[in-house]
C-alpha atoms as a PDB file:
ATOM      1  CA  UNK A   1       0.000   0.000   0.000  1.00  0.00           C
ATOM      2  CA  UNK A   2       1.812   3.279  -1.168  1.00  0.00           C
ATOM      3  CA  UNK A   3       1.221   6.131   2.067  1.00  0.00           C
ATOM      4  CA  UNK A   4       2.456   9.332   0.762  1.00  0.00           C
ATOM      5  CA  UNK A   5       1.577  10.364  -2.660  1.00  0.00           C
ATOM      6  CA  UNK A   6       3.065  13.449  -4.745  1.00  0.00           C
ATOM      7  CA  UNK A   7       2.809  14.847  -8.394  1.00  0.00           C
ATOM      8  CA  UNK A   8       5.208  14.837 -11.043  1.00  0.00           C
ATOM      9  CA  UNK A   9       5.581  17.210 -14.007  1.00  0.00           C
ATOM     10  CA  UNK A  10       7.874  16.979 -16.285  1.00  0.00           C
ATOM     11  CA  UNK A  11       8.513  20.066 -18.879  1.00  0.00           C
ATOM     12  CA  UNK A  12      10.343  18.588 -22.198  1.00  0.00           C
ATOM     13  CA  UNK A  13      13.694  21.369 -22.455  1.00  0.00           C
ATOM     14  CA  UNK A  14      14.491  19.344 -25.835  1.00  0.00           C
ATOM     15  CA  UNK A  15      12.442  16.897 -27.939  1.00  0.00           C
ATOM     16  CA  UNK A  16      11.908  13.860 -26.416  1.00  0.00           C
ATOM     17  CA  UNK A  17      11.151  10.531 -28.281  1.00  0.00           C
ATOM     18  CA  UNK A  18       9.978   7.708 -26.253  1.00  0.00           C
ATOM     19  CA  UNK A  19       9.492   5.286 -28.369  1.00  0.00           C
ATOM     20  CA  UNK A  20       6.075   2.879 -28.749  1.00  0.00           C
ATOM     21  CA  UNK A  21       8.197  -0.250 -30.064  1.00  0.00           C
ATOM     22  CA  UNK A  22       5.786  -0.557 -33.154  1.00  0.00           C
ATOM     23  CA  UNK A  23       4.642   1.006 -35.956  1.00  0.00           C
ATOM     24  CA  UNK A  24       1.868   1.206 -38.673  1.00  0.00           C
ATOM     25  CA  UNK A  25       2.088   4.474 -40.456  1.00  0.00           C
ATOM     26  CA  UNK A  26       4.894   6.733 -42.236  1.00  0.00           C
ATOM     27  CA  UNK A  27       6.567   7.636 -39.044  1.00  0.00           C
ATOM     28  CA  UNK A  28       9.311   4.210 -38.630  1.00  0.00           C
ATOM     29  CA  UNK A  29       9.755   4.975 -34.935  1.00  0.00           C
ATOM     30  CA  UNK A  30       6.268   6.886 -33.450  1.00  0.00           C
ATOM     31  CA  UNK A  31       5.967   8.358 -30.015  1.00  0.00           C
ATOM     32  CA  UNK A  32       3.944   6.959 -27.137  1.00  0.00           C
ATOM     33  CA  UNK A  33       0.476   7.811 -27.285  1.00  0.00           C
ATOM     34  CA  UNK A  34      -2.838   6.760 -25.253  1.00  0.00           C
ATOM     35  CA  UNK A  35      -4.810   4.560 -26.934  1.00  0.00           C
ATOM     36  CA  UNK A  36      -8.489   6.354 -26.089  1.00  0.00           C
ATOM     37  CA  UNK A  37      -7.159  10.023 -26.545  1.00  0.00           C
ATOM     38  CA  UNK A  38      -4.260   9.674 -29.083  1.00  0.00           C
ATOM     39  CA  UNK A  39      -2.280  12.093 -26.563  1.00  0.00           C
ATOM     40  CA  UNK A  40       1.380  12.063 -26.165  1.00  0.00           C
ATOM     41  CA  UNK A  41       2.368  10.172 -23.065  1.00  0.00           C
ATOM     42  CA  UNK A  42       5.300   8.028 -20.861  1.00  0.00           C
ATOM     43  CA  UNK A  43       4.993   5.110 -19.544  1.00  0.00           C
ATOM     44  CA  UNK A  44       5.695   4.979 -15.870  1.00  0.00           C
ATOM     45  CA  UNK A  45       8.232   2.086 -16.418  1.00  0.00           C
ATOM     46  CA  UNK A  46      10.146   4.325 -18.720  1.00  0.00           C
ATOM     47  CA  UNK A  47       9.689   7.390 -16.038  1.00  0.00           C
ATOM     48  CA  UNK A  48      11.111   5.491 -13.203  1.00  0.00           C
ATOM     49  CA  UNK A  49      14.144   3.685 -14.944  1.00  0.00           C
ATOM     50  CA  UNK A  50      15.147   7.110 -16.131  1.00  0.00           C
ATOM     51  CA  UNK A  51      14.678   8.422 -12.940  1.00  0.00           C
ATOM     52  CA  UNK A  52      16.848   5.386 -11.229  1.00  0.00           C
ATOM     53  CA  UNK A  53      19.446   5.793 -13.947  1.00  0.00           C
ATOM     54  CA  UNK A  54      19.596   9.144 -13.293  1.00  0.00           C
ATOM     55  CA  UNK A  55      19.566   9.153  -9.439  1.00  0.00           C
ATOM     56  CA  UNK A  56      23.250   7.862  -8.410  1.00  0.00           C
ATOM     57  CA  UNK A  57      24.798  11.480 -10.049  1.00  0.00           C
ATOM     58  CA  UNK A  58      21.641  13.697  -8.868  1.00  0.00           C
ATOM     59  CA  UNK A  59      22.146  12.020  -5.852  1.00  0.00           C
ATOM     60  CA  UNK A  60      25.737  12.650  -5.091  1.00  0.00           C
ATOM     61  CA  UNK A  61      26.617  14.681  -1.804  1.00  0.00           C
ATOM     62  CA  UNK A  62      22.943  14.649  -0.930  1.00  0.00           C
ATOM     63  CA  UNK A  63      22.949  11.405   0.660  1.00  0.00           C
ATOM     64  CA  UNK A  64      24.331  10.519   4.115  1.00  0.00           C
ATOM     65  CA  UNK A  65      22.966   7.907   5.470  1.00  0.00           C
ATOM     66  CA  UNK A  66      23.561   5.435   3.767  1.00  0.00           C
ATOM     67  CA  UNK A  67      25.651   4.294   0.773  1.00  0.00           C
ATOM     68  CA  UNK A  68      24.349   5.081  -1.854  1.00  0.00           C
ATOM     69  CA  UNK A  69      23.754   2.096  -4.403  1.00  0.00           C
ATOM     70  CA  UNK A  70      22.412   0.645  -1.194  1.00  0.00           C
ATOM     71  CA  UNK A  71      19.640   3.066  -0.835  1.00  0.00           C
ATOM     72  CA  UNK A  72      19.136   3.300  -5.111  1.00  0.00           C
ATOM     73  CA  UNK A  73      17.913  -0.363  -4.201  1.00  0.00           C
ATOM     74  CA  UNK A  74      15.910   0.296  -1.516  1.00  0.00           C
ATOM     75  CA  UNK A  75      14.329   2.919  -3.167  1.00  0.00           C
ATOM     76  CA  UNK A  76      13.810   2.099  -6.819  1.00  0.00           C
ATOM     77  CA  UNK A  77      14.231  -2.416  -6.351  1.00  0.00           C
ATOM     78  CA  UNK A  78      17.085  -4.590  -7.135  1.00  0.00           C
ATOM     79  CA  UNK A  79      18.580  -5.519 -10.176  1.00  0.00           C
ATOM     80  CA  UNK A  80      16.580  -8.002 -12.448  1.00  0.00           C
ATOM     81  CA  UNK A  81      20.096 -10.829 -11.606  1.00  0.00           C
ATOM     82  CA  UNK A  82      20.654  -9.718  -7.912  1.00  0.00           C
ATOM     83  CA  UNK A  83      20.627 -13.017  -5.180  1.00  0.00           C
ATOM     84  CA  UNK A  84      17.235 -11.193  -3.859  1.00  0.00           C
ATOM     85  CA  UNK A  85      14.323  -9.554  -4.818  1.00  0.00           C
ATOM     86  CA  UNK A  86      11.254  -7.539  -3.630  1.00  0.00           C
ATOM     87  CA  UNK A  87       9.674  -5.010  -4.919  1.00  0.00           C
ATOM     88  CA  UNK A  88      11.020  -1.129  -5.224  1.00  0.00           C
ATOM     89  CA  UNK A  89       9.121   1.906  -2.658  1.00  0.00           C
ATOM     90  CA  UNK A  90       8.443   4.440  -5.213  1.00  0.00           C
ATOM     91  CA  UNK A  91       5.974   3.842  -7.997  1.00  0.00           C
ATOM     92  CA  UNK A  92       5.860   6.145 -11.212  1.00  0.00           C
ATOM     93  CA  UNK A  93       2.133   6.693 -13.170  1.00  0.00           C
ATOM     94  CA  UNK A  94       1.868   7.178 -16.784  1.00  0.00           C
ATOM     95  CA  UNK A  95       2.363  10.576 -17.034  1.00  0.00           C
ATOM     96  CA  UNK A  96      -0.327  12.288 -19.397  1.00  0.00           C
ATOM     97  CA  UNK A  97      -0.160  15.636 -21.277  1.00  0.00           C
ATOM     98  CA  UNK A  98      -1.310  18.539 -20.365  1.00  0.00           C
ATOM     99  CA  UNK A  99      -0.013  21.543 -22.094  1.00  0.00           C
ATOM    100  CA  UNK A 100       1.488  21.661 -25.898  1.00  0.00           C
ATOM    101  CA  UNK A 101       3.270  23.694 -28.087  1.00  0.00           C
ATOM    102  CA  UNK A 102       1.684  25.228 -31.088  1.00  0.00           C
ATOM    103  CA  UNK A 103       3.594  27.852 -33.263  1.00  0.00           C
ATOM    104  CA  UNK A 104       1.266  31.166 -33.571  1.00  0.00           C
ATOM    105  CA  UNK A 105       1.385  34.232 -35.818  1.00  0.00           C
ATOM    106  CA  UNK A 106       1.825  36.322 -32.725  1.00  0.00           C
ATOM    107  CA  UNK A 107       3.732  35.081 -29.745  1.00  0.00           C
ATOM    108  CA  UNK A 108       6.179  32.860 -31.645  1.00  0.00           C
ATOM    109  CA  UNK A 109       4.367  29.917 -29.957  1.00  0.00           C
ATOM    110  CA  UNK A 110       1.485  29.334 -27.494  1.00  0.00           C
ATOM    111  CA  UNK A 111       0.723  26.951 -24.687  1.00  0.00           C
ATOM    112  CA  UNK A 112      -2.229  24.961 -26.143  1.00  0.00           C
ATOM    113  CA  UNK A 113      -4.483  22.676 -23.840  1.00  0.00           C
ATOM    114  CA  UNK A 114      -7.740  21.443 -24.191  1.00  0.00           C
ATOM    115  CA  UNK A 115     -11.120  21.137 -21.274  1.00  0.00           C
ATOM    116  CA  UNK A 116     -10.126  17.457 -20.980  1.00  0.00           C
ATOM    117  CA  UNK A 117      -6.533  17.541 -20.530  1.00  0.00           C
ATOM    118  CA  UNK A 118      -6.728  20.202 -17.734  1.00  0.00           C
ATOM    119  CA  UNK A 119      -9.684  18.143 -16.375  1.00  0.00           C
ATOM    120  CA  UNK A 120      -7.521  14.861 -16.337  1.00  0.00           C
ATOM    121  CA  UNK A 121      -4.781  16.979 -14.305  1.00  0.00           C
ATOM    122  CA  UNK A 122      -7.198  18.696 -12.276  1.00  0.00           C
ATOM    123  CA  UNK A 123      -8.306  15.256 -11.360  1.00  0.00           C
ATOM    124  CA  UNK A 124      -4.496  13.724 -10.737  1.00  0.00           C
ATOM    125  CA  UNK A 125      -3.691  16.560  -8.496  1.00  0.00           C
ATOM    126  CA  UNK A 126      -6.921  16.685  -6.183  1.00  0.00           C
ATOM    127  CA  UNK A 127      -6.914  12.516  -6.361  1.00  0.00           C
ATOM    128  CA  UNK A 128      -3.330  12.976  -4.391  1.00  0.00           C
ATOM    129  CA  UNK A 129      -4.499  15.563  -1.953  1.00  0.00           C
ATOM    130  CA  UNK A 130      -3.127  18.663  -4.036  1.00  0.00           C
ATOM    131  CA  UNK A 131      -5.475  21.957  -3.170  1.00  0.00           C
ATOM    132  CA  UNK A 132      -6.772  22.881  -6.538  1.00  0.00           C
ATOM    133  CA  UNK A 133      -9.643  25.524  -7.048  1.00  0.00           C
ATOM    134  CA  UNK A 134      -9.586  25.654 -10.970  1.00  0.00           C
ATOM    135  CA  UNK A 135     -12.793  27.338 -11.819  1.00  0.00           C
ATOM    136  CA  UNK A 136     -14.945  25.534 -14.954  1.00  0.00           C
ATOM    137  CA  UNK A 137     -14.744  26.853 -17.747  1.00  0.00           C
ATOM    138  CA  UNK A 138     -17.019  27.564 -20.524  1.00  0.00           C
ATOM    139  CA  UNK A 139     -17.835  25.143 -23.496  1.00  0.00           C
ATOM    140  CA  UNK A 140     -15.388  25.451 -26.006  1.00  0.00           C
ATOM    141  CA  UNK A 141     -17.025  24.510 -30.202  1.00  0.00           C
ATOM    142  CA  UNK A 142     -14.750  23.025 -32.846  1.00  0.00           C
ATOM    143  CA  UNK A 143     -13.032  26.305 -34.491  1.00  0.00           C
ATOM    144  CA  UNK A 144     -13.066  28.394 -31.284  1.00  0.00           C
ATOM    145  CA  UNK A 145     -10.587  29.066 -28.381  1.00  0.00           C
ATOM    146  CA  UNK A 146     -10.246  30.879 -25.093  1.00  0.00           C
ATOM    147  CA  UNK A 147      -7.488  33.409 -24.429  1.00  0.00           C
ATOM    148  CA  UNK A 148      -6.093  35.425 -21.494  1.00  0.00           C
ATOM    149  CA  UNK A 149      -3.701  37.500 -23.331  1.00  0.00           C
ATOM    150  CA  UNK A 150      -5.408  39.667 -26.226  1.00  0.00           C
ATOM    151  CA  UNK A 151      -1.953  40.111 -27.646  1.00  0.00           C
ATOM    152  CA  UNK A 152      -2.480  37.155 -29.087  1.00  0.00           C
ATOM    153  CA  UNK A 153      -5.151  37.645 -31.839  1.00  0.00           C
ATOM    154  CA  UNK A 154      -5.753  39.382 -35.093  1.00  0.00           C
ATOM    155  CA  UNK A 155      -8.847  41.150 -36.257  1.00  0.00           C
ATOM    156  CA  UNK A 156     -10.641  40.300 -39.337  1.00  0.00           C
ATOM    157  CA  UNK A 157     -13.927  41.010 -41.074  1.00  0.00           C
ATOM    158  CA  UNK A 158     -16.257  37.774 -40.934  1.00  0.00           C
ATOM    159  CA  UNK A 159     -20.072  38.879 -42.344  1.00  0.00           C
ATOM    160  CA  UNK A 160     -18.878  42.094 -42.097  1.00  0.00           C
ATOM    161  CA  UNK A 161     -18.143  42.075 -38.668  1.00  0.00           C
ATOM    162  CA  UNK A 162     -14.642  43.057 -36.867  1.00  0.00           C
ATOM    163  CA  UNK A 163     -13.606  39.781 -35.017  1.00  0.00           C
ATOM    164  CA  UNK A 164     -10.806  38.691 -33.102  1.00  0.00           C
ATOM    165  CA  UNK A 165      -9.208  35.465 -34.227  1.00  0.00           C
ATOM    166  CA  UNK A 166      -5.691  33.231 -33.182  1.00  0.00           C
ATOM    167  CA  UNK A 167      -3.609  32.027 -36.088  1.00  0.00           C
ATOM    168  CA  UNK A 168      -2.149  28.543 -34.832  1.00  0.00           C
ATOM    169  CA  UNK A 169      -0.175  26.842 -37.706  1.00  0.00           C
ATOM    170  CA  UNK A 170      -2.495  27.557 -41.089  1.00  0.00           C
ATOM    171  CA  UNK A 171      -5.724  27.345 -38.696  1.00  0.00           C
ATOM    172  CA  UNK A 172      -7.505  30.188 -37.698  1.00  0.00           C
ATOM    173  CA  UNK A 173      -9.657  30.134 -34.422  1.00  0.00           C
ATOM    174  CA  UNK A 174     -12.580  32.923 -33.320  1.00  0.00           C
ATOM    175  CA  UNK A 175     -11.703  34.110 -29.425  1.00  0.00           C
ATOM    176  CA  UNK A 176     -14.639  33.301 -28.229  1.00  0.00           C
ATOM    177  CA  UNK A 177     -12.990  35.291 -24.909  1.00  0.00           C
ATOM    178  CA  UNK A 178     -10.022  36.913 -25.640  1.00  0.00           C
ATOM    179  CA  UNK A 179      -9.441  37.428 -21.811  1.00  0.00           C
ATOM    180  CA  UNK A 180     -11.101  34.797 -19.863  1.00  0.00           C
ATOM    181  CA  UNK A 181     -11.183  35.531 -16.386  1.00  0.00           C
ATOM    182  CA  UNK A 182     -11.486  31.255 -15.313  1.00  0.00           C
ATOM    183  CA  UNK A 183      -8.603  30.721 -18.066  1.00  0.00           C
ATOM    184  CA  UNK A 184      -6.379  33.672 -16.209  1.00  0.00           C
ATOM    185  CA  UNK A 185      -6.649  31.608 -12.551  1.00  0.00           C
ATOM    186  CA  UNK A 186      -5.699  28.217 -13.922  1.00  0.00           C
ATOM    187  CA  UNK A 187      -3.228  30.303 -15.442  1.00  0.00           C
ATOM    188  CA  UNK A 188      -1.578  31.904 -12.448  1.00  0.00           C
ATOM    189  CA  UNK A 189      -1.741  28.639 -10.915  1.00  0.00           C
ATOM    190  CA  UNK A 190      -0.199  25.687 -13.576  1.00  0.00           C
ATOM    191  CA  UNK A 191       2.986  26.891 -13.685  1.00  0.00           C
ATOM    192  CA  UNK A 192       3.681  27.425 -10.362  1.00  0.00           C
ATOM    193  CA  UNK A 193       3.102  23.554  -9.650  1.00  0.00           C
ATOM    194  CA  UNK A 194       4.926  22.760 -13.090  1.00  0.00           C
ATOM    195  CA  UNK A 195       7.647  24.732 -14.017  1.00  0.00           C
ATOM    196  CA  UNK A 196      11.022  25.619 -11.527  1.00  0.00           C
ATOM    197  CA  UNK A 197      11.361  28.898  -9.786  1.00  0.00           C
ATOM    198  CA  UNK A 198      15.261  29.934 -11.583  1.00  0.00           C
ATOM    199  CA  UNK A 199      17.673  28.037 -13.839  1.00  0.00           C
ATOM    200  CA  UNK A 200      16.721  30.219 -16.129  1.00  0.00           C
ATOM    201  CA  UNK A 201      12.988  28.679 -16.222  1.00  0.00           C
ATOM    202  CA  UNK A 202      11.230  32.703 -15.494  1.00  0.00           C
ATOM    203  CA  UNK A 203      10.512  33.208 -18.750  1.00  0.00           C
ATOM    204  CA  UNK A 204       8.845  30.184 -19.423  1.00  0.00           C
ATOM    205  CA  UNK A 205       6.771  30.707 -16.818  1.00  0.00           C
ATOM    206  CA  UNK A 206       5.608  33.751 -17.267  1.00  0.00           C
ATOM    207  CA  UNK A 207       5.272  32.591 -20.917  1.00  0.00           C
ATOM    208  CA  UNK A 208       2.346  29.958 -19.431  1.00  0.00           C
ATOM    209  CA  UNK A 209       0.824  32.576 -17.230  1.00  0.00           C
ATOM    210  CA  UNK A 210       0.079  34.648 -20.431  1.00  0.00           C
ATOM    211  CA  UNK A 211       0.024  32.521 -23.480  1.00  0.00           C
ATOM    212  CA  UNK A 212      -2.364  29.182 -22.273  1.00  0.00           C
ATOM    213  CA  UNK A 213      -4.691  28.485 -24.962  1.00  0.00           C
ATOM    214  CA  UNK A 214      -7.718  26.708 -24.521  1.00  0.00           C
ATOM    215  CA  UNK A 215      -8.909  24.746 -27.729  1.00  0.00           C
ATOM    216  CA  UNK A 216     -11.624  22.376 -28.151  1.00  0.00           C
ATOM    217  CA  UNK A 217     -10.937  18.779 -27.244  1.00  0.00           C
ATOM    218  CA  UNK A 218     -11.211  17.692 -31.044  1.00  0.00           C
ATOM    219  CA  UNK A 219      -9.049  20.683 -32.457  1.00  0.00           C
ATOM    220  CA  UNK A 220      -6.589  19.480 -29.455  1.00  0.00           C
ATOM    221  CA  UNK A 221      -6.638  16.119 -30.037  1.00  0.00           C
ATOM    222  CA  UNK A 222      -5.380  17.714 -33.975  1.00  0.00           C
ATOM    223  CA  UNK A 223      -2.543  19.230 -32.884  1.00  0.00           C
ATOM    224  CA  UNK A 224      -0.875  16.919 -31.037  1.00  0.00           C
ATOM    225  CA  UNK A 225      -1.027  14.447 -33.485  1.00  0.00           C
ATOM    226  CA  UNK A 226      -0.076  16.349 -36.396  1.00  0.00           C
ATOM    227  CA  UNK A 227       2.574  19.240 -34.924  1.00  0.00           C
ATOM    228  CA  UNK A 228       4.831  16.562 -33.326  1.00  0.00           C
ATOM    229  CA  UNK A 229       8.680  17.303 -34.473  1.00  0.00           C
ATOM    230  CA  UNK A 230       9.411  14.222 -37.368  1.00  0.00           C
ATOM    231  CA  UNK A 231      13.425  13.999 -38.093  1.00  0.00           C
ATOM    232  CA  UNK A 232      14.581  11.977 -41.502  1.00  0.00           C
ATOM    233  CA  UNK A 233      17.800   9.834 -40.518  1.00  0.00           C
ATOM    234  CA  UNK A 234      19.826   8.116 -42.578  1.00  0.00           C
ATOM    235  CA  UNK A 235      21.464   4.663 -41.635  1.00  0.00           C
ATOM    236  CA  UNK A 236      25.267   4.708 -42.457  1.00  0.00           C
ATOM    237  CA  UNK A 237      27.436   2.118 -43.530  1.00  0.00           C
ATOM    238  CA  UNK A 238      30.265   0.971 -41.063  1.00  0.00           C
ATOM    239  CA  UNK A 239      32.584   0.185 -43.914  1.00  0.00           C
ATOM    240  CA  UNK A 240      32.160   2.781 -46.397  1.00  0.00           C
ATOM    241  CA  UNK A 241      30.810   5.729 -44.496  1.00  0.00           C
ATOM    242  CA  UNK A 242      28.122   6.029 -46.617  1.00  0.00           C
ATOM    243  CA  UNK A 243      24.374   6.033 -46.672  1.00  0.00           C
ATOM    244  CA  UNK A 244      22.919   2.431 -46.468  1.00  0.00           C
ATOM    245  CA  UNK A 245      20.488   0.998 -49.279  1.00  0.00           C
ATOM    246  CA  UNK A 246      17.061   1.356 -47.306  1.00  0.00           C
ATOM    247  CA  UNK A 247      18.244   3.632 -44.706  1.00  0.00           C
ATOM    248  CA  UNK A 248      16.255   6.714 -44.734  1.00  0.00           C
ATOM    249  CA  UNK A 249      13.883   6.340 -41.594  1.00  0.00           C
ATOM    250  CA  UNK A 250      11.643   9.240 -40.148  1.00  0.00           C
ATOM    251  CA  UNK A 251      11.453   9.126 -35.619  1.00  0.00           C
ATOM    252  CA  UNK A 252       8.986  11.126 -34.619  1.00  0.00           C
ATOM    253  CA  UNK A 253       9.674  13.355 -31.286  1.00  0.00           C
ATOM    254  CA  UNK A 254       7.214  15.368 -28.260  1.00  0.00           C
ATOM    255  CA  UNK A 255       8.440  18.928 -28.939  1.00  0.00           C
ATOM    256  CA  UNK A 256      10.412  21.043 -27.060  1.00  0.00           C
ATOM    257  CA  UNK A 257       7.728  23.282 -24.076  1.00  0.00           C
ATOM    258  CA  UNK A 258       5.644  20.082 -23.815  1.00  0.00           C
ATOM    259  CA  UNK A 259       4.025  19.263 -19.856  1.00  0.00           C
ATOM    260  CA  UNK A 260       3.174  16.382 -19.044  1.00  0.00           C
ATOM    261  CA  UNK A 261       1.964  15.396 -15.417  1.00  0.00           C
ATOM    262  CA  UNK A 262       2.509  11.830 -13.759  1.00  0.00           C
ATOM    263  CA  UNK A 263       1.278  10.777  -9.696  1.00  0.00           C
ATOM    264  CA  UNK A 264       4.508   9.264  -7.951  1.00  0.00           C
ATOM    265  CA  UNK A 265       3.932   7.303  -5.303  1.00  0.00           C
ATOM    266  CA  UNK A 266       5.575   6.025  -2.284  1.00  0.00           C
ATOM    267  CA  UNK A 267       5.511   3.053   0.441  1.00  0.00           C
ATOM    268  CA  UNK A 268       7.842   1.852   3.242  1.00  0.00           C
ATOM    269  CA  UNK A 269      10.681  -0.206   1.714  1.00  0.00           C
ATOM    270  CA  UNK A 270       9.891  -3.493   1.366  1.00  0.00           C
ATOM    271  CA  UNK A 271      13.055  -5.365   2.198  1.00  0.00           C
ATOM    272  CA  UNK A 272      11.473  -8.431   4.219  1.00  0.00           C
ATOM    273  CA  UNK A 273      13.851  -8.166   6.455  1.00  0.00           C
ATOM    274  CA  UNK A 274      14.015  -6.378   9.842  1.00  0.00           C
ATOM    275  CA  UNK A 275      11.616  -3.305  10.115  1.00  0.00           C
ATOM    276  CA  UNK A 276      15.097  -1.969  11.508  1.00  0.00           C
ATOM    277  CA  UNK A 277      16.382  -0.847   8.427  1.00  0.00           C
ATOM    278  CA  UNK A 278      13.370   0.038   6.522  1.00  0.00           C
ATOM    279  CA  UNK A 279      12.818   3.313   5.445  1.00  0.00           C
ATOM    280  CA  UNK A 280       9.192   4.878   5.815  1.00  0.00           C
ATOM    281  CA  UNK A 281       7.034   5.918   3.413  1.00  0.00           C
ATOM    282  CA  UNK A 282       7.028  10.061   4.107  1.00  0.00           C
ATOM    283  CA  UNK A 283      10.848   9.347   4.001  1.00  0.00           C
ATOM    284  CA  UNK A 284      11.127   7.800   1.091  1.00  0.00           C
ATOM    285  CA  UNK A 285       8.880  10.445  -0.984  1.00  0.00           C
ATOM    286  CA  UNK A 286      11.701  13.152   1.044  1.00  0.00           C
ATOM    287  CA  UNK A 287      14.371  11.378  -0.300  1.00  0.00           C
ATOM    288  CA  UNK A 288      13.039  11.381  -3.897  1.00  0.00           C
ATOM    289  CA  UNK A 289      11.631  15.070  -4.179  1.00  0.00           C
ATOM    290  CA  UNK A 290      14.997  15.938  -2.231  1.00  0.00           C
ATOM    291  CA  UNK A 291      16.897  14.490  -5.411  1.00  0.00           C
ATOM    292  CA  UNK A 292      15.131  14.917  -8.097  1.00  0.00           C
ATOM    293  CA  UNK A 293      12.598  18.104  -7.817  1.00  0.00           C
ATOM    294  CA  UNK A 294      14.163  21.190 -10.047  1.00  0.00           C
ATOM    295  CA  UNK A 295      16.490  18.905 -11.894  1.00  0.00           C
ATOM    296  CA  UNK A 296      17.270  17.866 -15.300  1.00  0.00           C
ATOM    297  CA  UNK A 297      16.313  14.189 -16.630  1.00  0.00           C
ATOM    298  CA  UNK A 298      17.165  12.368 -19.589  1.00  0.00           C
ATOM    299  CA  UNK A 299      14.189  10.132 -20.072  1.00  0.00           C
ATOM    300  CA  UNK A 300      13.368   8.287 -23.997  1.00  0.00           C
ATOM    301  CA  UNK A 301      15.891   7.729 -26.494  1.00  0.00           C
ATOM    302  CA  UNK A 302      18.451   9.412 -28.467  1.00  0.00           C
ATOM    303  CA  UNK A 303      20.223  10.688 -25.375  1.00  0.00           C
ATOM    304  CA  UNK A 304      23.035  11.219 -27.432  1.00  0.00           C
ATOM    305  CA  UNK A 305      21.558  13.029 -29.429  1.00  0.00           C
ATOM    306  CA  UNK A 306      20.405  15.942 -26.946  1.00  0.00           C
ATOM    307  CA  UNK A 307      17.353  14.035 -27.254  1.00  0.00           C
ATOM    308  CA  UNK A 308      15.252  13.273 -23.797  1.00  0.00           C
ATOM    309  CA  UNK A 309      16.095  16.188 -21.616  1.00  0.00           C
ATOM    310  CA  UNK A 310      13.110  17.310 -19.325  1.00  0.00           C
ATOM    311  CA  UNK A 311      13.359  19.588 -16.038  1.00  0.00           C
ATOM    312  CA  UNK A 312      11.100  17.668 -13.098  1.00  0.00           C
ATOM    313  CA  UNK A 313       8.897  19.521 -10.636  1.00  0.00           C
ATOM    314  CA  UNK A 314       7.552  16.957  -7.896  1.00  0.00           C
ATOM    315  CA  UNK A 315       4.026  18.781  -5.549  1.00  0.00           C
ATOM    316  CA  UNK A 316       3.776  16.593  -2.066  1.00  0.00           C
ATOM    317  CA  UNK A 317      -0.050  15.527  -1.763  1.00  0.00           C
ATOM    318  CA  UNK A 318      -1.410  14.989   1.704  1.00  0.00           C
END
């Protein structure tokens, strides 16, 4: 039984592919994506062995307790070949998306999100004791968006009528409030929870206070399977240095600005051995956020590619 329960968001600083294993349409090596939704997402396996892989340089100097590797065991399991074997303390979710990039006319880019993505986070963070008071917001149609920053849209005649519209890729979108007071609170709030105070994360934040779109769930659901970032790369020959026969292959990446949000979980260590030298629960979550929260992960492929990187931001539940 996990006892102390947190949230996880993780902000993509580069493009991140973590890869589905299978594909069926152009794109050789897709992304992850929910089956119901189509959304973007990471599997909590992949979360928490980046996280463990991760953890023994994050980790350094903060530890003193305990050796290290020792408490990377308690914490996270042991190895698949190790003499024993019980099961790790901290559990990672699917994460699920909540905010993504969309290039605008104005703005460069905006944050876009949808009423069902912000309703699935509402839901994680409440569901792990998280104080939340996002107001409802108003039904959004196919072709129409919310806005808190009027600095955003463009005026155009439609049936001879002035109206103010957001250019998102080749789409155009009628504000149907171009500064929603509901939108501007969830605003204020997100990326407090989701995106680190300094490291030279300010902008960004600010950048979500002013620029969250809301879009319909179906113009949404569009975006993020169509605006992904798709790379050609060519296969090269070991011997001749040159391009292979067959070897052109397209890997499809989460962009850069994506937020995703995933519960973590955590439990007394599970040794089976003396209750001595187990480590409780709230202790456990401590040692995790204490490691981890404000830092840079590589989590997906690619890694050497400057592929994977994504800044963590862990909120303690009750």
């Amino acid at each position: 039984m996990f006892e102390k329960r947190a949230i996880l968001f993780l902000y993509a600083v580069s493009p991140v592919h973590m890869g589905a294993g299978q594909a069926i349409g152009v794109i050789d090596n897709p992304i992850q994506r929910e089956r119901h939704t189509g959304h973007p997402c990471f599997a909590g396996s992949g979360i928490k062995g980046a996280v463990r892989h991760g953890f023994e340089v994050l980790a350094n100097g903060k530890v003193q307790d305990r050796p290290l590797k020792e408490l990377i065991t308690l914490l996270f399991g042991p190895e698949d070949r190790a003499a024993e074997l019980y099961a790790g303390a901290v559990s990672f979710g699917d994460a699920q998306l909540v905010v993504f990039p969309v290039r605008s006319l104005k703005g460069g880019y905006v944050y876009a999100t949808c009423p069902q993505a912000l309703a699935r986070a509402q839901r994680l963070l409440q569901s792990v004791g998280v104080s939340v008071n996002w107001p409802a917001l108003p039904p959004v149609r196919e072709g129409e968006c919310l806005v808190a920053n009027p600095a955003l849209l463009s005026q155009r005649q439609i049936n001879s009528r002035p109206t103010d519209v957001l250019h998102l890729e080749a789409f155009e979108y009628t504000a149907k409030d171009k500064q929603s007071a509901h939108l501007k609170t969830i605003a204020e709030d997100l990326p407090q929870k989701a995106i680190p105070d300094g490291n030279g994360y300010g902008f960004f934040r600010e950048k979500l206070k002013t620029d969250l779109v809301v879009l319909s769930d179906t113009d949404f659901a569009y975006f993020v399977q169509h605006a992904t970032l798709v790379e050609p790369h060519v296969r090269i020959e070991d011997n001749t240095g040159t391009a292979a026969d067959g070897g052109l292959f397209y890997t499809e990446n989460l962009p850069p600005e994506s937020l995703l949000i995933a519960p973590l979980l955590a439990s007394e260590t599970r040794t089976g051995k003396s209750k001595d030298g187990d480590v409780p629960a709230g202790e456990v979550l401590a040692k995790v956020t204490n490691v981890i929260n404000g830092q840079l992960l590589q989590i997906g492929g690619d890694a050497t590619t400057g592929r994977g990187l994504v800044v963590a931001s862990i909120v303690e539940g009750r």
